[in-house]
Protein backbone atom coordinates (compact mmCIF):
# COMPACT_ATOMS: atom_id res chain seq x y z
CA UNK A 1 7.33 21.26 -27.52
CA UNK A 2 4.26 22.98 -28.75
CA UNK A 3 1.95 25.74 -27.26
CA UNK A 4 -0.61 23.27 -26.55
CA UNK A 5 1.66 21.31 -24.82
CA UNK A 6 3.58 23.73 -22.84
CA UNK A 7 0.02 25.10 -21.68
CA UNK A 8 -1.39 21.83 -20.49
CA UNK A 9 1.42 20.89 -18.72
CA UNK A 10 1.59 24.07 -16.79
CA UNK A 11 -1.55 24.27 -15.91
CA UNK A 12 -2.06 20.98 -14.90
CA UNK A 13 0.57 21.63 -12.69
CA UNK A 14 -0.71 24.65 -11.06
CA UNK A 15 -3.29 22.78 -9.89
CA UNK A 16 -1.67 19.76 -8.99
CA UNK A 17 0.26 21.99 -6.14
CA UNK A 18 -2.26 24.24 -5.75
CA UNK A 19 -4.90 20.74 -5.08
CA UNK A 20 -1.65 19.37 -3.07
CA UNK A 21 -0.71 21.55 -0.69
CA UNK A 22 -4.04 22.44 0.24
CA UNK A 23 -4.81 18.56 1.11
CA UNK A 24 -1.41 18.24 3.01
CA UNK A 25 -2.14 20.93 4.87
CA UNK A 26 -5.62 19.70 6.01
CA UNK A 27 -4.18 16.42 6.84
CA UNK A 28 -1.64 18.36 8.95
CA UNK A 29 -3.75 20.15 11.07
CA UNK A 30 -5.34 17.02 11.41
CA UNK A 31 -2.56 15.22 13.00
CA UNK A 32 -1.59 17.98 15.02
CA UNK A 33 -5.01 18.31 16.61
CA UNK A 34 -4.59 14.08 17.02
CA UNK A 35 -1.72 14.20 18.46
CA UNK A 36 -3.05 16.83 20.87
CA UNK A 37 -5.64 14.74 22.22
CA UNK A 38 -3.57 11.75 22.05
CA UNK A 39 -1.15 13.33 24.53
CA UNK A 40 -3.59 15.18 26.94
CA UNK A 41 -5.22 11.16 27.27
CA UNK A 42 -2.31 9.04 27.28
CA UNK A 43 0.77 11.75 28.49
CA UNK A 44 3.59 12.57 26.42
CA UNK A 45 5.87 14.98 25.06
CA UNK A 46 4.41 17.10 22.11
CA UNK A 47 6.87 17.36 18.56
CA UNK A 48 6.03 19.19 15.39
CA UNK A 49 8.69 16.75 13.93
CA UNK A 50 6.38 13.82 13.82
CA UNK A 51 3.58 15.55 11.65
CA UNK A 52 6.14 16.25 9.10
CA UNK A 53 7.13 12.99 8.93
CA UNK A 54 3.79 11.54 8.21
CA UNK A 55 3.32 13.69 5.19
CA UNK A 56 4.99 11.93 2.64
CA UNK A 57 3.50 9.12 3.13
CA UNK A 58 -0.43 10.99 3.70
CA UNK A 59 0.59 12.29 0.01
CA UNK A 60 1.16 8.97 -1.38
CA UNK A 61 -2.10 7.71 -0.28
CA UNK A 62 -4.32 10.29 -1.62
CA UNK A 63 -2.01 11.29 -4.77
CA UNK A 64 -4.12 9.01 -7.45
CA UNK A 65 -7.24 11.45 -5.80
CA UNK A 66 -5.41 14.64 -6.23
CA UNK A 67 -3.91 13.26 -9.99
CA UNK A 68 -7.45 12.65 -10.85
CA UNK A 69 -9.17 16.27 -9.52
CA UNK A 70 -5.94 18.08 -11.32
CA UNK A 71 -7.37 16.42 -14.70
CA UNK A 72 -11.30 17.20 -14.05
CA UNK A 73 -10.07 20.88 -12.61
CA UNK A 74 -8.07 20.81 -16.43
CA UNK A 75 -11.00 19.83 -18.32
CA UNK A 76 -13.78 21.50 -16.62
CA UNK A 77 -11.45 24.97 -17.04
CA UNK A 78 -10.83 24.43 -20.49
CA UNK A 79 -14.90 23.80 -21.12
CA UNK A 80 -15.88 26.85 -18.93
CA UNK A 81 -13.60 29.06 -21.71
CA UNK A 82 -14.29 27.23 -25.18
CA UNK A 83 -10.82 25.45 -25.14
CA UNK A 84 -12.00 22.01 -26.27
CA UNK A 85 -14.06 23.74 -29.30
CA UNK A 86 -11.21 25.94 -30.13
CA UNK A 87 -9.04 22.60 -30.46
CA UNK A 88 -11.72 21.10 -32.60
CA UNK A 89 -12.05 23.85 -34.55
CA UNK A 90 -7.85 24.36 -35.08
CA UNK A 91 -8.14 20.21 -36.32
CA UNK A 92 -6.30 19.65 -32.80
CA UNK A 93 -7.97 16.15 -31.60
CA UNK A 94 -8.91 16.71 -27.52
CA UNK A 95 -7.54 12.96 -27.13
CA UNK A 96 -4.43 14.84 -27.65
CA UNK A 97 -4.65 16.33 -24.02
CA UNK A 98 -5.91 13.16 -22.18
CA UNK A 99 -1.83 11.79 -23.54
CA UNK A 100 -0.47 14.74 -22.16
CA UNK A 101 -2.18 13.85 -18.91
CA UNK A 102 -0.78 10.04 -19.33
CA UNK A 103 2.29 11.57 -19.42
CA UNK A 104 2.13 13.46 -15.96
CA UNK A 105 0.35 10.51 -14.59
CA UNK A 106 3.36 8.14 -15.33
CA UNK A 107 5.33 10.93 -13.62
CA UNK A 108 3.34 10.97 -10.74
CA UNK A 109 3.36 7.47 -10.25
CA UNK A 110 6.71 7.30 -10.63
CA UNK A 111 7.02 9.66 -7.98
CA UNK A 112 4.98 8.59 -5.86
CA UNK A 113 6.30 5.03 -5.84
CA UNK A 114 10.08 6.57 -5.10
CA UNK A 115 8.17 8.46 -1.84
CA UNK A 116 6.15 5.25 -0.89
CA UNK A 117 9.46 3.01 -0.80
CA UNK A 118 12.31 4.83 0.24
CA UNK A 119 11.76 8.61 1.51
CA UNK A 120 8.42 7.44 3.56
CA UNK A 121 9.49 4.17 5.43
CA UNK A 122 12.71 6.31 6.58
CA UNK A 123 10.88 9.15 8.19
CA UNK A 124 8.28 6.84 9.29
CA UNK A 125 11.07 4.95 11.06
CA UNK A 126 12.35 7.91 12.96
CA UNK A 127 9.01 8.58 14.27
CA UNK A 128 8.47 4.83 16.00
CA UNK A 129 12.64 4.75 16.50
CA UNK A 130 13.04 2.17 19.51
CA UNK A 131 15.76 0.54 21.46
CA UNK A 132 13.46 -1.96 22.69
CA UNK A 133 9.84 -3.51 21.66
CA UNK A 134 7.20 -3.61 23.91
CA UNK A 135 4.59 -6.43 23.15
CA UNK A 136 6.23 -8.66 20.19
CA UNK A 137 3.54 -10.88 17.89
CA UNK A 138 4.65 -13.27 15.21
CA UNK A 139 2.35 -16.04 13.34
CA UNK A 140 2.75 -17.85 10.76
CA UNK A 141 0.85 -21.33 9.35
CA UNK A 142 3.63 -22.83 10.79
CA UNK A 143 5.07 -20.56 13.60
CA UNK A 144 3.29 -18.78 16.34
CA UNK A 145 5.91 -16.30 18.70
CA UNK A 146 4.32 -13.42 21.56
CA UNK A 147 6.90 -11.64 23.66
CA UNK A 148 6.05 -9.26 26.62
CA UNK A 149 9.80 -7.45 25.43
CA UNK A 150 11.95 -7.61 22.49
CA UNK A 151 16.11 -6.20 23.81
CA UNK A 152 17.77 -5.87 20.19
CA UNK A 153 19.55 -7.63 18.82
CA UNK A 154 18.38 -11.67 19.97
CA UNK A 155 16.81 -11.28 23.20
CA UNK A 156 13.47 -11.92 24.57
CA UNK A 157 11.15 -11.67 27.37
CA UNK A 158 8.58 -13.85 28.90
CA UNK A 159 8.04 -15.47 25.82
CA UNK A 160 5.64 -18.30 24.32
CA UNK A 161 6.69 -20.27 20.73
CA UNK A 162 4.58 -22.78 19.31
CA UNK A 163 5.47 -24.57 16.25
CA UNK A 164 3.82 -27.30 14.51
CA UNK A 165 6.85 -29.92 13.04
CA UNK A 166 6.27 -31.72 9.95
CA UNK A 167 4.75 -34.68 11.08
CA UNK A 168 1.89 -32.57 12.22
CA UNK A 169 2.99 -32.42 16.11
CA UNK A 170 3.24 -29.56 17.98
CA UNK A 171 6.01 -28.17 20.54
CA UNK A 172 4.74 -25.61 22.74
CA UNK A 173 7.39 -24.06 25.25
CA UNK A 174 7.13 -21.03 27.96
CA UNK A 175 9.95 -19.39 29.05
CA UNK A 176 10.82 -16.53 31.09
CA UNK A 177 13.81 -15.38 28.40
CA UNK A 178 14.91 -16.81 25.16
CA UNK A 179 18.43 -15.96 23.09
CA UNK A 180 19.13 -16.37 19.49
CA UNK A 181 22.53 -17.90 19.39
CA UNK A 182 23.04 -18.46 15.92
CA UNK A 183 22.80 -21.54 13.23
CA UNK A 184 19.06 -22.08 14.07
CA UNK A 185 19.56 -22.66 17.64
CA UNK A 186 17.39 -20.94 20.47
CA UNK A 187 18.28 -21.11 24.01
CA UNK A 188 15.35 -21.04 26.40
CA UNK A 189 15.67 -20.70 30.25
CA UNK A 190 13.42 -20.86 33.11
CA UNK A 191 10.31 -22.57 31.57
CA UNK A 192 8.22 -25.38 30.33
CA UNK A 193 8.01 -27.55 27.34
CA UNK A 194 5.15 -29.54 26.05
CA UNK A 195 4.36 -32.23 23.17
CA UNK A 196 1.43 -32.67 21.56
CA UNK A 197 0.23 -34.72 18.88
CA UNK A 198 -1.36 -33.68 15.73
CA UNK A 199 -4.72 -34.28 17.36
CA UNK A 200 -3.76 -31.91 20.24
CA UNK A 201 -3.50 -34.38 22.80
CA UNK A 202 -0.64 -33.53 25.35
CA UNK A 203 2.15 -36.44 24.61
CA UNK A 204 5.06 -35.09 26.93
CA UNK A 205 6.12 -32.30 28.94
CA UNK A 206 9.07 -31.23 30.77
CA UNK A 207 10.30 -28.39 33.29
CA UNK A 208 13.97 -26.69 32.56
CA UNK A 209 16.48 -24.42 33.42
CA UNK A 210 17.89 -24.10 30.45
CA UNK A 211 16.73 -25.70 26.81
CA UNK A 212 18.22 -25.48 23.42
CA UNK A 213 15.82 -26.08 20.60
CA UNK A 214 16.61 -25.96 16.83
CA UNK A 215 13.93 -23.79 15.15
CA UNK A 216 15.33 -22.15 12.35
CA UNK A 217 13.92 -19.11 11.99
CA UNK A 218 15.57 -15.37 13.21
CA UNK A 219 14.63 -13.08 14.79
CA UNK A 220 15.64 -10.60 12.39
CA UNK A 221 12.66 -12.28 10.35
CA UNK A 222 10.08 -11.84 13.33
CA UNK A 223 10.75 -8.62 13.80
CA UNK A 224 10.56 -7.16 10.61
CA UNK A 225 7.70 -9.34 10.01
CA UNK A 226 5.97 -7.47 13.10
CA UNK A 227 6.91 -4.33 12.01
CA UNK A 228 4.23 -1.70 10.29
CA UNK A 229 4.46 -2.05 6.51
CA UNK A 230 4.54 1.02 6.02
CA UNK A 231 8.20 1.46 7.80
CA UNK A 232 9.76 -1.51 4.96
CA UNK A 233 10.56 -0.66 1.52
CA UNK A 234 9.99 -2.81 -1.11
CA UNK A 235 13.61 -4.30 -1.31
CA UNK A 236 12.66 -5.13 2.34
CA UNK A 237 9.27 -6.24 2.08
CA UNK A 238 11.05 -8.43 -1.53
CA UNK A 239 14.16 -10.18 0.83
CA UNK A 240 11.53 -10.92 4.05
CA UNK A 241 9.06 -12.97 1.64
CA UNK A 242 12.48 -14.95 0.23
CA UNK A 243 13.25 -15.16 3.74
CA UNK A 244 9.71 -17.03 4.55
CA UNK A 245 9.89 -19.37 1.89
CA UNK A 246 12.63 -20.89 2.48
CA UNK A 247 11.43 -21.64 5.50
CA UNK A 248 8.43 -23.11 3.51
CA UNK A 249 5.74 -20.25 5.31
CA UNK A 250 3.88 -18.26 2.40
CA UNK A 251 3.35 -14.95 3.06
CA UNK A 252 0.09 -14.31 1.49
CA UNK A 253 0.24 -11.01 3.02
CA UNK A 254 3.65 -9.86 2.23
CA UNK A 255 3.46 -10.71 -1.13
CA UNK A 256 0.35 -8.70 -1.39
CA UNK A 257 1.59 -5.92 0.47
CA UNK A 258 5.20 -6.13 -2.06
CA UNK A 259 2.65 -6.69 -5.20
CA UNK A 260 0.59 -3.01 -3.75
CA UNK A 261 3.82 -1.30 -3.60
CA UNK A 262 3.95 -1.08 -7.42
CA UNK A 263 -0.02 -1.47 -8.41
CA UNK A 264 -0.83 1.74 -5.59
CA UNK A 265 1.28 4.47 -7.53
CA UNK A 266 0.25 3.29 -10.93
CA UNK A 267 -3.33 4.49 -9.81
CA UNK A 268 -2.47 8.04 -10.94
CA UNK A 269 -2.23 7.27 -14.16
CA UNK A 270 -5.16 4.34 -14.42
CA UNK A 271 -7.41 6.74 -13.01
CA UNK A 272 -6.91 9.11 -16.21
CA UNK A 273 -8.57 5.98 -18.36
CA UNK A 274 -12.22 7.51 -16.42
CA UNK A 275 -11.64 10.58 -18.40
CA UNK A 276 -11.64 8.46 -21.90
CA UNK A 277 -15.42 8.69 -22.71
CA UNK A 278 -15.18 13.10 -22.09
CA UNK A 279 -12.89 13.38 -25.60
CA UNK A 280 -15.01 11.46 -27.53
CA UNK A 281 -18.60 13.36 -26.60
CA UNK A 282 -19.14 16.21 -28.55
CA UNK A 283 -21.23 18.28 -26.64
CA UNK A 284 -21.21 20.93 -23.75
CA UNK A 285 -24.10 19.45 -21.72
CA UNK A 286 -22.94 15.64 -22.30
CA UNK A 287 -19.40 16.67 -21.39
CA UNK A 288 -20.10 18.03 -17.84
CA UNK A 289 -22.36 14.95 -16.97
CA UNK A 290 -19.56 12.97 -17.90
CA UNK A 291 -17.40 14.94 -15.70
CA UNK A 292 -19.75 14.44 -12.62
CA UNK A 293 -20.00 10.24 -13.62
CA UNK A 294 -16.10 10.26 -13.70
CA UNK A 295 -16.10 11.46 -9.82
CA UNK A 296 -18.76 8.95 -8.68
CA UNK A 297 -16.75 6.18 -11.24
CA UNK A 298 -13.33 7.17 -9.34
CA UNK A 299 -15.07 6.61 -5.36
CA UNK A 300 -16.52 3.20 -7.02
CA UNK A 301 -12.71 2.05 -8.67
CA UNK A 302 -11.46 3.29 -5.23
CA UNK A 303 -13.18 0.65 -3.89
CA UNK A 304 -12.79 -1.77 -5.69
CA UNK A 305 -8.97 -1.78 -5.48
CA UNK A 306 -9.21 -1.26 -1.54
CA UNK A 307 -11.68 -4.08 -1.46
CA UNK A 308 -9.28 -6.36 -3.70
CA UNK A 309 -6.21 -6.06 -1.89
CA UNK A 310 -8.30 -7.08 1.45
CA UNK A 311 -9.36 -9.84 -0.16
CA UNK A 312 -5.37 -10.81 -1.36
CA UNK A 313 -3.83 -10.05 2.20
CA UNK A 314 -6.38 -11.97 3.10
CA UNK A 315 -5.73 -15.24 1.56
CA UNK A 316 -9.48 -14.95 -0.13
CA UNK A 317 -8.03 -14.56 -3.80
CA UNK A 318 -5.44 -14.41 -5.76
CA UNK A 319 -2.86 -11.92 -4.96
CA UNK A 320 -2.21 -10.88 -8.79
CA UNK A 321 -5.97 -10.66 -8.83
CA UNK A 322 -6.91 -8.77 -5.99
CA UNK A 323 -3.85 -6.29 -5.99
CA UNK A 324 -4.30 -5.70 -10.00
CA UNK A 325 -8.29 -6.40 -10.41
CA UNK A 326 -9.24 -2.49 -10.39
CA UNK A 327 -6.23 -1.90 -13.06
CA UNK A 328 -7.19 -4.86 -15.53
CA UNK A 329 -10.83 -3.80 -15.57
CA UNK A 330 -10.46 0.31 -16.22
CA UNK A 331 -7.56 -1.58 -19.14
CA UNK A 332 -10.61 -3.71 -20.30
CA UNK A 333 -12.94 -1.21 -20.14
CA UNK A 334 -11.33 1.53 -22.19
CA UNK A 335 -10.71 -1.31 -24.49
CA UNK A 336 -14.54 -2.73 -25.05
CA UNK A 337 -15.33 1.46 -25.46
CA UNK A 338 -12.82 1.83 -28.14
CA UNK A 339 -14.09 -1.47 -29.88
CA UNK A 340 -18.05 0.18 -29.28
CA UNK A 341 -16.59 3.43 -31.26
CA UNK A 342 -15.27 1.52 -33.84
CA UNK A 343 -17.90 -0.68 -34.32
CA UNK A 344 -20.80 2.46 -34.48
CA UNK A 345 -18.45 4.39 -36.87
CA UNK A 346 -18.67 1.63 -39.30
CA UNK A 347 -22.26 1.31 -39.24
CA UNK A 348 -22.48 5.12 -39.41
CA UNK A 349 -20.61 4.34 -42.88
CA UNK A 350 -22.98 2.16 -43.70
């Protein structure tokens, strides 16, 4: 490994901790003093532990920012002291540096995927750790569940299931408790059970004590599906969307959610592709300004990706297009510039 190398990638280390722990420890404080004011409104018992927890996950969210200031910190260090002109003059090419940076991006984002899919969902699970769930939601196009109380591992509370068949009627029932008891079978007692048709006019209905209904769906699958996101890996988040399909439901916002798992942590290193235009400007001046458009050109790809996976979860567009759209366009980009170069060095020739 050469000097140049060895340099870079210590100092672009230095200040990714340095940029790191000063971040994590803002976001700390930051919980602490919410979880303060949480507890002197709503009552509670005060733990240091949950804080912690939270920070992996904090540091997954905001390490593409902190990957991206470690590079601009880099650069704008090495222009303050005449390191890019001392490369230039030593026949070094600058682009050099931006693959060194590639490099620790990949790292990074390698990282930071490991964090965002195993280490985070399992501290993020201890902090919401419950023997019971209070308020219990579940819709699908096809399925629509709400229970007051969820009692592991198949029973429920006061609960209301709708679910529209494939003829295109609907079966509505209300129960005061429902069990799971196996091979797609749901025994509901102490409730009511109505028909409609697919026009939503009431065909039947019926009073019971006690009703078995075949709706084949588990509960395992409604409450993981109700779950925060966060707390599901992507193995999880991968074996809930087989899950759904099979029971012909497409989770638009699953697979988004599974497709974000891998695009998020690649943003540390697509981020670097801002920083392109700085190696190939020759000048002191021009190199700062590009510095200070790479900031404002980082919020604005920010953006875009947050505004793209909305869009996916959503069911507005494509999810390959909305999770992936900010990655594909910095790809293009840096593509069309490295055409633009080519093309004006050839007419330079000329």
């Amino acid at each position: 490994m050469s000097i140049k190398t060895r340099y870079t990638i210590s100092t672009f280390l230095k200040l990714f901790l340095m940029v790191s722990i000063s971040f994590l420890i803002l976001f700390f404080f930051i919980e602490i003093i919410d979880n303060t004011y949480s507890i002197i409104r709503h009552g509670g018992r005060f733990s240091i532990l949950k804080p912690l927890y939270r920070l992996p996950s904090i540091f997954v969210e905001i390490s593409p920012v902190i990957t991206f200031l470690s590079s601009m910190f880099l650069l704008g260090e090495m222009i303050k002291y005449g390191e890019v002109r001392v490369l230039e003059f030593s026949g070094i090419r600058p682009i050099s540096i931006l693959r060194i940076l590639f490099i620790c991006g990949l790292i990074i984002s390698g990282c930071a995927f490991y964090i965002k899919n195993f280490s985070s969902p399992f501290l993020l699970r201890k902090i919401e750790e419950k023997n019971e769930i209070e308020i219990l939601s579940f819709s699908t196009d096809r399925y629509l569940l709400y229970s007051e109380k969820f009692i592991p591992p198949s029973n429920f509370l006061k609960i209301q299931f709708s679910e529209i068949l494939k003829n295109g009627d609907i079966i509505t029932v209300n129960a005061t408790t429902a069990i799971y008891v196996g091979n797609g079978d749901w025994l509901f007692k102490k409730g009511k059970l109505w028909y409609f048709d697919k026009s939503g006019h009431l065909k039947n209905s019926e009073n019971f004590e006690k009703k078995i209904l075949p709706i084949m769906i588990e509960p395992d699958i409604i409450v993981e599906k109700s779950r925060d996101i966060n707390e599901l890996s992507y193995k999880e988040i991968r074996n809930m969307i087989l899950e759904l399909k099979k029971l012909n439901i497409l989770p638009v916002y699953l697979e988004s959610a599974y497709q974000e798992r891998f695009a998020y942590p690649l943003l540390n290193m697509f981020f670097l592709f801002i920083l392109v235009p700085f190696f190939y400007i020759k000048h002191k001046i021009s190199r700062v300004f590009v510095l200070g458009l790479s900031i404002f050109m980082s919020f604005i790809c920010y953006g875009i990706f947050s505004s793209g996976v909305t869009l996916a979860k959503a069911g507005k567009i494509p999810v390959f297009l909305g999770v992936w759209l900010v990655h594909i366009l910095l790809s293009v980009s840096v593509i069309l510039y490295f055409f633009w170069l080519r093309r004006k060095t050839k007419l330079c020739i000329m």
